[in-house]
Protein backbone atom coordinates (compact mmCIF):
# COMPACT_ATOMS: atom_id res chain seq x y z
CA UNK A 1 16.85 9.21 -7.15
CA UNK A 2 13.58 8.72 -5.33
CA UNK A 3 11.04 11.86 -4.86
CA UNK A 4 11.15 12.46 -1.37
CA UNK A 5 8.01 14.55 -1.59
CA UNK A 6 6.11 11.41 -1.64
CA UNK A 7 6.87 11.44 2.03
CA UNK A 8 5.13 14.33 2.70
CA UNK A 9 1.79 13.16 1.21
CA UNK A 10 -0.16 11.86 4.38
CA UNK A 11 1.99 14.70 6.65
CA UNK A 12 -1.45 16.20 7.72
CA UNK A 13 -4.00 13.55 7.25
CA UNK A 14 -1.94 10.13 8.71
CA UNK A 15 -3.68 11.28 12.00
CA UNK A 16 -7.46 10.60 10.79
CA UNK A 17 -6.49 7.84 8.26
CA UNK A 18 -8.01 5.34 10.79
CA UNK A 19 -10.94 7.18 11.21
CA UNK A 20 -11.45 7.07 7.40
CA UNK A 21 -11.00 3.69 6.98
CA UNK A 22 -12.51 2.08 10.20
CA UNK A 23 -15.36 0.24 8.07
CA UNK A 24 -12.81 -1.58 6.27
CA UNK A 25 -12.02 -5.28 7.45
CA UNK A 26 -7.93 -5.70 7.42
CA UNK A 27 -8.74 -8.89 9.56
CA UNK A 28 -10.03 -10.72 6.62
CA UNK A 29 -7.59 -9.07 4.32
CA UNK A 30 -4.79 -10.21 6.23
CA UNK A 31 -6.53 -14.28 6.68
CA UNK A 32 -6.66 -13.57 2.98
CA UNK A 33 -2.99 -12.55 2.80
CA UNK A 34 -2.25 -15.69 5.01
CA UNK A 35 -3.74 -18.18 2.77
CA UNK A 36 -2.48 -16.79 -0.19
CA UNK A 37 1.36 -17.07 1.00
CA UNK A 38 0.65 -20.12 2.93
CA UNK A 39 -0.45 -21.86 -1.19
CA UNK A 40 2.78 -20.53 -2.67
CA UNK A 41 5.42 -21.02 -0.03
CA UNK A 42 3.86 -23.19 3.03
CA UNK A 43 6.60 -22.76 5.37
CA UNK A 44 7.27 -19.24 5.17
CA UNK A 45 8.06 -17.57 8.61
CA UNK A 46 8.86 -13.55 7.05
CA UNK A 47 6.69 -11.05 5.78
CA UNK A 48 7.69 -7.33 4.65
CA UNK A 49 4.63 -5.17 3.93
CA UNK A 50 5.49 -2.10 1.53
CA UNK A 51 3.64 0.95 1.96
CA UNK A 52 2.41 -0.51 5.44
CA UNK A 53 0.97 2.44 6.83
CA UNK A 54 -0.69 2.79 10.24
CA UNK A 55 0.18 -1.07 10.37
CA UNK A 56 -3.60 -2.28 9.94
CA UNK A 57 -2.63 -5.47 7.95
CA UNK A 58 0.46 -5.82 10.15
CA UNK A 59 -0.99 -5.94 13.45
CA UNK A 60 -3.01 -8.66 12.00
CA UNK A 61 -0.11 -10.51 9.93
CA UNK A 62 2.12 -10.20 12.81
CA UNK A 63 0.16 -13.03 14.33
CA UNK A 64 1.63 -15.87 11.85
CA UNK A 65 4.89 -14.00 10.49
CA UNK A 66 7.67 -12.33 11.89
CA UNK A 67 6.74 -9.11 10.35
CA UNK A 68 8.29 -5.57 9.67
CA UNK A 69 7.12 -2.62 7.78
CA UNK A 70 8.52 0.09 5.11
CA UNK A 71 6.74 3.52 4.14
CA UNK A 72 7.48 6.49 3.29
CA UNK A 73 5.68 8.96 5.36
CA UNK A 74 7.17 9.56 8.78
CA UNK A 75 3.87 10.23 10.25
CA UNK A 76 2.41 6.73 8.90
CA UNK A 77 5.29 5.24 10.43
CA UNK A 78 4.65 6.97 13.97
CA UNK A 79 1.32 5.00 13.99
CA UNK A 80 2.32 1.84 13.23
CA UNK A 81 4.87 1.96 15.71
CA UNK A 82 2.72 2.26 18.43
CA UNK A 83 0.24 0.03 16.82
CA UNK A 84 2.68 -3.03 16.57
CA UNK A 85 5.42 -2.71 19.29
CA UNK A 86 8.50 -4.28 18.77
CA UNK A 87 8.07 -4.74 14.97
CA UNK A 88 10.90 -3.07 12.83
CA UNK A 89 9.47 -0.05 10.60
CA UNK A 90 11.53 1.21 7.81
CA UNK A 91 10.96 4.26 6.21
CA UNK A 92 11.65 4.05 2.39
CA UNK A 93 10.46 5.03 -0.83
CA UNK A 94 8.88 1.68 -2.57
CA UNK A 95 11.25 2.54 -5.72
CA UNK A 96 14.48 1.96 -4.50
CA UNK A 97 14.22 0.52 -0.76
CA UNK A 98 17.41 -1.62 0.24
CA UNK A 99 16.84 -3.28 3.80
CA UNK A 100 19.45 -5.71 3.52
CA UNK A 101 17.91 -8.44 4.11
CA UNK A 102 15.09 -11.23 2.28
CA UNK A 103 12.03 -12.17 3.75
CA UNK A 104 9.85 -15.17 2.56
CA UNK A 105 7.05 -12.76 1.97
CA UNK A 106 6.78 -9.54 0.08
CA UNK A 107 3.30 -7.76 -0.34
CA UNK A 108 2.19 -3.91 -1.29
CA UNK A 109 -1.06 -3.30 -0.46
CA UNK A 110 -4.27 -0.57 -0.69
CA UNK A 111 -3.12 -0.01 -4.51
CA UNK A 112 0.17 1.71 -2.73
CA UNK A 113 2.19 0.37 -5.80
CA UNK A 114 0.41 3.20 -7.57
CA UNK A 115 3.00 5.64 -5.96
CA UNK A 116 5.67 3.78 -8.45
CA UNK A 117 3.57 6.98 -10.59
CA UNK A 118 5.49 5.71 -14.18
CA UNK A 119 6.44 2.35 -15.83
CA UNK A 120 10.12 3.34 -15.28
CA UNK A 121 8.70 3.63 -11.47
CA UNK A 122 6.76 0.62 -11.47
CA UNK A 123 9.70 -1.68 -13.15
CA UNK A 124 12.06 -0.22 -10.12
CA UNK A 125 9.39 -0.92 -7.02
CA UNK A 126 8.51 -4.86 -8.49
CA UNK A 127 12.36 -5.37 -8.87
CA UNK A 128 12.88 -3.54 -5.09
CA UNK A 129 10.35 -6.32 -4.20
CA UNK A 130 11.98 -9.29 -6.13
CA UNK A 131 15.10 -8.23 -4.21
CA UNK A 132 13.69 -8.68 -0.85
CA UNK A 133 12.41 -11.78 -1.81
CA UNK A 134 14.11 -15.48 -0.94
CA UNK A 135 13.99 -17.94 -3.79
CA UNK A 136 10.44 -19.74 -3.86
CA UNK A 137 9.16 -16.51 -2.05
CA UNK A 138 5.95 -15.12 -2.50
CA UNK A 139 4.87 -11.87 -3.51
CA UNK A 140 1.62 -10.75 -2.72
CA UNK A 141 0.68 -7.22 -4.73
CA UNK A 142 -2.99 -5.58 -4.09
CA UNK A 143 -2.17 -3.13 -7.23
CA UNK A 144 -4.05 0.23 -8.23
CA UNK A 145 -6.50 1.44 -10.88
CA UNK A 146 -5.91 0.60 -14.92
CA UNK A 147 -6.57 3.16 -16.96
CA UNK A 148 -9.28 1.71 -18.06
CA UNK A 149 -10.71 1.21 -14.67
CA UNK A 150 -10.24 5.05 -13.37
CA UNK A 151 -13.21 7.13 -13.40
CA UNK A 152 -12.60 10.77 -14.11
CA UNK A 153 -14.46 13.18 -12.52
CA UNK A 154 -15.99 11.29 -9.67
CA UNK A 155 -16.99 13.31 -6.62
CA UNK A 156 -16.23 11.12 -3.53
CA UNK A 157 -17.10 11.99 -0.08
CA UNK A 158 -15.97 10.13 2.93
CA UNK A 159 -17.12 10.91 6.56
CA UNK A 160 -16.39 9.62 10.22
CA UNK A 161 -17.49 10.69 13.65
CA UNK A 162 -16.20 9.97 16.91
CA UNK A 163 -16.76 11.24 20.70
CA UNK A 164 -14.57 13.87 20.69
CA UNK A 165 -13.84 14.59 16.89
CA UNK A 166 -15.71 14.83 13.36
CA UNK A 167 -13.56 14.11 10.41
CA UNK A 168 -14.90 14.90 6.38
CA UNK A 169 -12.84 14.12 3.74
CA UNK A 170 -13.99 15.43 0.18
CA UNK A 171 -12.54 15.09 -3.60
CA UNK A 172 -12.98 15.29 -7.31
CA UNK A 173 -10.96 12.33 -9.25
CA UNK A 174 -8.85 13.81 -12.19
CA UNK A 175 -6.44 12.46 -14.60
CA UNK A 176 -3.70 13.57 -16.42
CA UNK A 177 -2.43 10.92 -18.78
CA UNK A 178 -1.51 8.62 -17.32
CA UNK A 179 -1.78 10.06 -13.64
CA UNK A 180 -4.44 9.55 -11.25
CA UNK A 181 -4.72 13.15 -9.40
CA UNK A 182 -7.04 13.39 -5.74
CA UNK A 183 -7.31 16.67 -4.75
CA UNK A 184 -9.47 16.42 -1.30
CA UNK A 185 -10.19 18.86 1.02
CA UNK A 186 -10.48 17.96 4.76
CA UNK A 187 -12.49 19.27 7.54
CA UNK A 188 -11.78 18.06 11.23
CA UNK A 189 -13.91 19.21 13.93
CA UNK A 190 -13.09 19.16 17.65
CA UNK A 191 -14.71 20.89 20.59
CA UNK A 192 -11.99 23.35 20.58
CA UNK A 193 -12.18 24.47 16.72
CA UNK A 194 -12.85 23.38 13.09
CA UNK A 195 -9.55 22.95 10.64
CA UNK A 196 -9.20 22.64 7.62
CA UNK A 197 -6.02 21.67 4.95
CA UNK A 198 -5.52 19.99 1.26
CA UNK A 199 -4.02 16.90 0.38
CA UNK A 200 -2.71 15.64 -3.38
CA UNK A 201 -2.20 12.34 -4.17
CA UNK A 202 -0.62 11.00 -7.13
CA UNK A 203 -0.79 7.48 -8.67
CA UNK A 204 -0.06 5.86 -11.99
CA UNK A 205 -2.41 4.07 -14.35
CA UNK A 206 -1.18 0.53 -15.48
CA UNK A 207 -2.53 -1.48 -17.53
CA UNK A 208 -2.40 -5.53 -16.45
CA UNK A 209 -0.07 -5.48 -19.12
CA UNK A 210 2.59 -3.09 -17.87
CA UNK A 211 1.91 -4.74 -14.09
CA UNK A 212 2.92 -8.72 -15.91
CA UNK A 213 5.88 -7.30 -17.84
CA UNK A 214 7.42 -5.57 -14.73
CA UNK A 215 6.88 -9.21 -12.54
CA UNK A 216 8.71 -11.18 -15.43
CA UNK A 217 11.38 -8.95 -15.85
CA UNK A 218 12.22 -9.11 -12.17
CA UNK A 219 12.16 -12.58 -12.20
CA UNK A 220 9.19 -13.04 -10.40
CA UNK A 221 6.53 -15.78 -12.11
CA UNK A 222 2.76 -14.72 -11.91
CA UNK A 223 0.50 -17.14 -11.09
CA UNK A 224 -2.79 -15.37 -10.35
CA UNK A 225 -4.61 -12.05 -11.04
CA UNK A 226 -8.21 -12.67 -10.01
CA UNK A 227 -8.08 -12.34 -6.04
CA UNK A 228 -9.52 -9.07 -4.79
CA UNK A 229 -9.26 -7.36 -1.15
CA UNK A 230 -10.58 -3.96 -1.02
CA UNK A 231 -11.57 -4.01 -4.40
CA UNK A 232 -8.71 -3.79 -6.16
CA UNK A 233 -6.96 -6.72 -8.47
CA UNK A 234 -4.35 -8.66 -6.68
CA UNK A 235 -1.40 -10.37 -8.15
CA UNK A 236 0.33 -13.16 -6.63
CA UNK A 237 3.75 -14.48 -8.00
CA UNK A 238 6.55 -16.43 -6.80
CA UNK A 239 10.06 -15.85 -7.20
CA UNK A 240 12.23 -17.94 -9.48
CA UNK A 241 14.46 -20.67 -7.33
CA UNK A 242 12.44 -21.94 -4.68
């Protein structure tokens, strides 16, 4: 059964997300997204984005898919909504999601297949994505830190200020085995008063390995690993059929 407590991850901080990530470019990444469905399946008209979310790649991919959305944090969710009217938002845990339906298009993105935490986990989410999948559909999968890749022990300190608010988000990366651990302590500063709460985030280390074995054994055929969005590997496969 899926760990709900996942969905209470981004409870407190979904509101300055944005703010945190306003330098980033999700127009590009989602013209990158475009391109790389557009090679694999050219007529594809769907697109489900898992772990959407505030809906910053959506409001972009919206323009050249019919689009909808799946995460697990309610609050997320709230944003995207009003970010991308009239698109459907699901909210799901990436393990064991069942909309129903198949969609020419499947991608995870920001590393959010991380959150699959084990193997077990990660076998589950790549086969929830193969199932949501048409045949000849593409899957387009921006995944998270190898082990090899993780840094332990990096202090990371991420800032924003607006008009009317200050926002200061600060951690120390950890491990545990195979677990990626992020502590961070936030500070958010109004006119009004300065608050402060903690936030833990967990993601799984796979190895490129581990990420291969869990496409092929979903059915899904992998046919590159080099692109890169925010950083991170992306893997790009097609399902069997099409």
């Amino acid at each position: 059964m899926a760990d709900d407590t996942l969905g209470d991850q981004y409870r407190e901080s979904a509101a300055v997300y944005d703010a945190l990530c306003a330098h980033k470019d999700y127009a590009a990444a989602a013209a990158e997204i475009v391109d790389l469905v557009r090679g694999l399946n050219p007529d594809a008209t769907t697109l489900l984005d898992v772990g959407c979310g505030t809906g910053r790649h959506l409001e972009h991919l919206r323009e050249s898919f019919e689009v909808e959305g799946l995460d697990q944090s309610a609050q997320m969710l709230e944003i995207a909504r009003a970010r991308c009217p009239g698109v459907a938002f699901h909210r799901g845990d990436l393990r064991d999601f069942d909309l129903g339906r198949r969609f020419d298009a499947v991608c995870s993105l920001f590393g959010s297949i991380g959150f699959a935490r084990t193997t077990d986990g990660l076998e589950r989410a790549v086969a929830a994505l193969a199932r949501h999948l048409a045949p000849g559909g593409a899957a387009i999968v921006e995944r998270w830190l190898t082990p090899e890749e993780f840094v332990d022990g990096r202090l990371t300190l991420d800032t924003s200020r607006e008009p009317d608010r200050a926002v200061a988000r600060m951690y120390v990366s950890r491990r545990d085995g195979r677990i990626s651990i992020f502590a961070s302590e936030y500070l958010i500063g109004t006119a009004a008063a300065v608050t402060r709460f903690t936030e833990r985030l967990e993601l799984g280390l796979f190895t490129l390995d581990e990420y291969r074995r869990a496409f092929d054994t979903s059915g899904l055929d992998v046919v590159e690993t080099s692109a890169e969005l925010f950083g991170y590997g992306v893997i790009v496969a097609v399902k069997d059929g099409g």
